[in-house]
Structure formats: structure tokens, C-alpha cells
PDB file of N, CA and C in Angstrom:
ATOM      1  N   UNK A   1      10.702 236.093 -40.024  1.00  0.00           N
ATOM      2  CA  UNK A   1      11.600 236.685 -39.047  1.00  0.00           C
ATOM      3  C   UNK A   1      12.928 235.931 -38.988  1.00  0.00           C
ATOM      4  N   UNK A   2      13.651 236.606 -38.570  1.00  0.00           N
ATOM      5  CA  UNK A   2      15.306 236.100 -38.124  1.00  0.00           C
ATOM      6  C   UNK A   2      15.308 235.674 -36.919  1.00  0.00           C
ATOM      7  N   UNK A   3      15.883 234.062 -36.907  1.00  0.00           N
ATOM      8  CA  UNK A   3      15.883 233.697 -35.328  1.00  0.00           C
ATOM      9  C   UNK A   3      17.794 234.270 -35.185  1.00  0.00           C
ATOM     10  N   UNK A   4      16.968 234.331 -33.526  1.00  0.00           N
ATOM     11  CA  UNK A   4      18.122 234.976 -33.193  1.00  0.00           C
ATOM     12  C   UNK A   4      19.193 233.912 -32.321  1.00  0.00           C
ATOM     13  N   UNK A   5      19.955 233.187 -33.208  1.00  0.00           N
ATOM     14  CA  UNK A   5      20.739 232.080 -32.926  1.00  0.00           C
ATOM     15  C   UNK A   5      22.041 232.900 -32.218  1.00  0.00           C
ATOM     16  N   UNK A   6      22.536 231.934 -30.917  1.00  0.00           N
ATOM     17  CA  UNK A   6      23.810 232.194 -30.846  1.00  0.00           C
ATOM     18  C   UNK A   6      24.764 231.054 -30.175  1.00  0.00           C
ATOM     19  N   UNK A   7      26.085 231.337 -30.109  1.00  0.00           N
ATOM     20  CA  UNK A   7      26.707 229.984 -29.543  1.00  0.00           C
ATOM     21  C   UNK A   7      26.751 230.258 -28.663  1.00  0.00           C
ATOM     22  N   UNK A   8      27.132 228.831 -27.884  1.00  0.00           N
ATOM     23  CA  UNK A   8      26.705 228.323 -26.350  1.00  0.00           C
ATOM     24  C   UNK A   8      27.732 227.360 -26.083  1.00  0.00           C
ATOM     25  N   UNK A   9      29.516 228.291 -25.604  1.00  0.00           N
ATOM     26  CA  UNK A   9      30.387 227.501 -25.053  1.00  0.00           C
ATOM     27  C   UNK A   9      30.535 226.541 -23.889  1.00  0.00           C
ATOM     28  N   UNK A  10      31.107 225.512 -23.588  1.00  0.00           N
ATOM     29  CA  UNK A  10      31.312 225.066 -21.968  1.00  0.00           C
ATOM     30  C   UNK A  10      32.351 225.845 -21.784  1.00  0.00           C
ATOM     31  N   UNK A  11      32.259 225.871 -20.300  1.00  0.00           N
ATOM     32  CA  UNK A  11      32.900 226.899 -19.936  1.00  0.00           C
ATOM     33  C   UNK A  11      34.404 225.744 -19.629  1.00  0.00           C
ATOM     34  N   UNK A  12      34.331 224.180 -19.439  1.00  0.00           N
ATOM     35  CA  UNK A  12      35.537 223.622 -18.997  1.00  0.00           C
ATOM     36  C   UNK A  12      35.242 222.377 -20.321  1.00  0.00           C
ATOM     37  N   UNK A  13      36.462 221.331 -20.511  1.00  0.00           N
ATOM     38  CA  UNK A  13      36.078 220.621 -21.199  1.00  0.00           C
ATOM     39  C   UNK A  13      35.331 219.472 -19.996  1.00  0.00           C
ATOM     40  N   UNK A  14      35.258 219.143 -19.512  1.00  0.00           N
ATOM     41  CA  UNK A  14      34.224 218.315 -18.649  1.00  0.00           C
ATOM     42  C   UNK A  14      32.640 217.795 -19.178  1.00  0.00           C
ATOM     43  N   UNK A  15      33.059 216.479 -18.998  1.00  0.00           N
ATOM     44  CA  UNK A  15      31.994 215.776 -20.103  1.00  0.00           C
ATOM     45  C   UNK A  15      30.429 216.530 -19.059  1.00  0.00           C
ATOM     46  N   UNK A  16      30.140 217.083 -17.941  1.00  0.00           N
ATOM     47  CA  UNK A  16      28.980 217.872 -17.629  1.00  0.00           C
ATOM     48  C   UNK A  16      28.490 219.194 -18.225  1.00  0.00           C
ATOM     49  N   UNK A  17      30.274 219.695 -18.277  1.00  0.00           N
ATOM     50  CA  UNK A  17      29.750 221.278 -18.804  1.00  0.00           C
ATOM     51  C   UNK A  17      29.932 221.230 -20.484  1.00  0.00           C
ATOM     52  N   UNK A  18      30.514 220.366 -21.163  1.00  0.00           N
ATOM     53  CA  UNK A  18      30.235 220.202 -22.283  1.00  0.00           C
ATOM     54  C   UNK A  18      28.408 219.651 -23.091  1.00  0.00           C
ATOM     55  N   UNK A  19      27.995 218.675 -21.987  1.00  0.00           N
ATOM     56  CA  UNK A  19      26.678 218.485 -22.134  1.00  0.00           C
ATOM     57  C   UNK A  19      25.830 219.773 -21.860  1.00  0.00           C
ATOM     58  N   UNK A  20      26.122 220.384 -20.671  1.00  0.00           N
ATOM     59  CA  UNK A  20      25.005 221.838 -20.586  1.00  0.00           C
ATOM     60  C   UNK A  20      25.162 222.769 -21.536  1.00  0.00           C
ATOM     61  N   UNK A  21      26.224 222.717 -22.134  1.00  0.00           N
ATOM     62  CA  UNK A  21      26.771 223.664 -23.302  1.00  0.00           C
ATOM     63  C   UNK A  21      25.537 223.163 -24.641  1.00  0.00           C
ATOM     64  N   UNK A  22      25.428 222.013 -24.220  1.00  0.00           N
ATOM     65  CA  UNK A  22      24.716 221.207 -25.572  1.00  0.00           C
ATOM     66  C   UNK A  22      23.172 221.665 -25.233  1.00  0.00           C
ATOM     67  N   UNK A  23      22.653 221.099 -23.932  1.00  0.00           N
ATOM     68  CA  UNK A  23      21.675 221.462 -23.330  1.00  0.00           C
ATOM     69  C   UNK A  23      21.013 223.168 -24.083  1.00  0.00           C
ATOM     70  N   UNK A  24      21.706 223.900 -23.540  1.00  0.00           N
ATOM     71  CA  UNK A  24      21.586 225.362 -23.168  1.00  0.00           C
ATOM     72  C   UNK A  24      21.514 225.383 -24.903  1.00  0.00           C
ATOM     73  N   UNK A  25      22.245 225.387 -25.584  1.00  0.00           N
ATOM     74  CA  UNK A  25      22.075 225.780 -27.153  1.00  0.00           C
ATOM     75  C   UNK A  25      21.104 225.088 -28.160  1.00  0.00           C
ATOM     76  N   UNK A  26      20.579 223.864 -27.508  1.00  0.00           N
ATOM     77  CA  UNK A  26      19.117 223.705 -28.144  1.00  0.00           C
ATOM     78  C   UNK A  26      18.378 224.428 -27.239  1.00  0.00           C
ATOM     79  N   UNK A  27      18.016 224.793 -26.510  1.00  0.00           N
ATOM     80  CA  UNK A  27      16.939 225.298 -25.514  1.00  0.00           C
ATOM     81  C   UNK A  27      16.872 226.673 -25.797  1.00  0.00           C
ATOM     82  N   UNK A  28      18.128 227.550 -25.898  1.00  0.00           N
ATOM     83  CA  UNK A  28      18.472 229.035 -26.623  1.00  0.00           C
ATOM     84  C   UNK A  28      17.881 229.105 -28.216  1.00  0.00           C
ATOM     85  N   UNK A  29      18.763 228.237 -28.833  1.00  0.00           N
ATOM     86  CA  UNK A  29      18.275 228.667 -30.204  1.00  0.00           C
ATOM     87  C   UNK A  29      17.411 227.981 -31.479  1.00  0.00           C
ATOM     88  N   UNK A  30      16.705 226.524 -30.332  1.00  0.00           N
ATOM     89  CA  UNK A  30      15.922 226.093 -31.206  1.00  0.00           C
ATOM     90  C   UNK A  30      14.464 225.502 -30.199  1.00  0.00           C
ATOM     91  N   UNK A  31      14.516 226.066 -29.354  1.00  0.00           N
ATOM     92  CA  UNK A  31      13.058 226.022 -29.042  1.00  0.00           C
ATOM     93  C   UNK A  31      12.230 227.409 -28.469  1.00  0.00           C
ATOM     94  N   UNK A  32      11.795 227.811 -30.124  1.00  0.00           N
ATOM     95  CA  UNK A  32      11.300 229.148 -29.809  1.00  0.00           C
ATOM     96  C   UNK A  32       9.992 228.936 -30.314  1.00  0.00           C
TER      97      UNK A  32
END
């Protein structure tokens, strides 16, 4: 099957929302 990867911007550069950005896109597209 095709994983279904996608990107996962921060929404500010802010070293928090840059980490949840990081967070959120292993959790989205590599723990399936």
C-alpha cells in the first residue's frame, strides 16, 4: 500500500509551533 504522507507546516516561526509542526508530522505520517 501507499502511505499516505503529507506536510505539516508551523503555522508561526516560534521555536513551539515549529516543534508541533515536527511533533504532528511524525505522528501523521510515520506512525501508522
Amino acid at each position: 500500500p501507499a502511505p499516505n504522507i503529507s506536510c505539516v507546516y508551523p503555522k508561526t516561526q516560534k521555536p513551539e509551533d515549529v516543534l508541533a509542526a515536527e511533533n504532528m508530522s511524525a505522528f501523521r505520517n510515520w506512525c501508522f
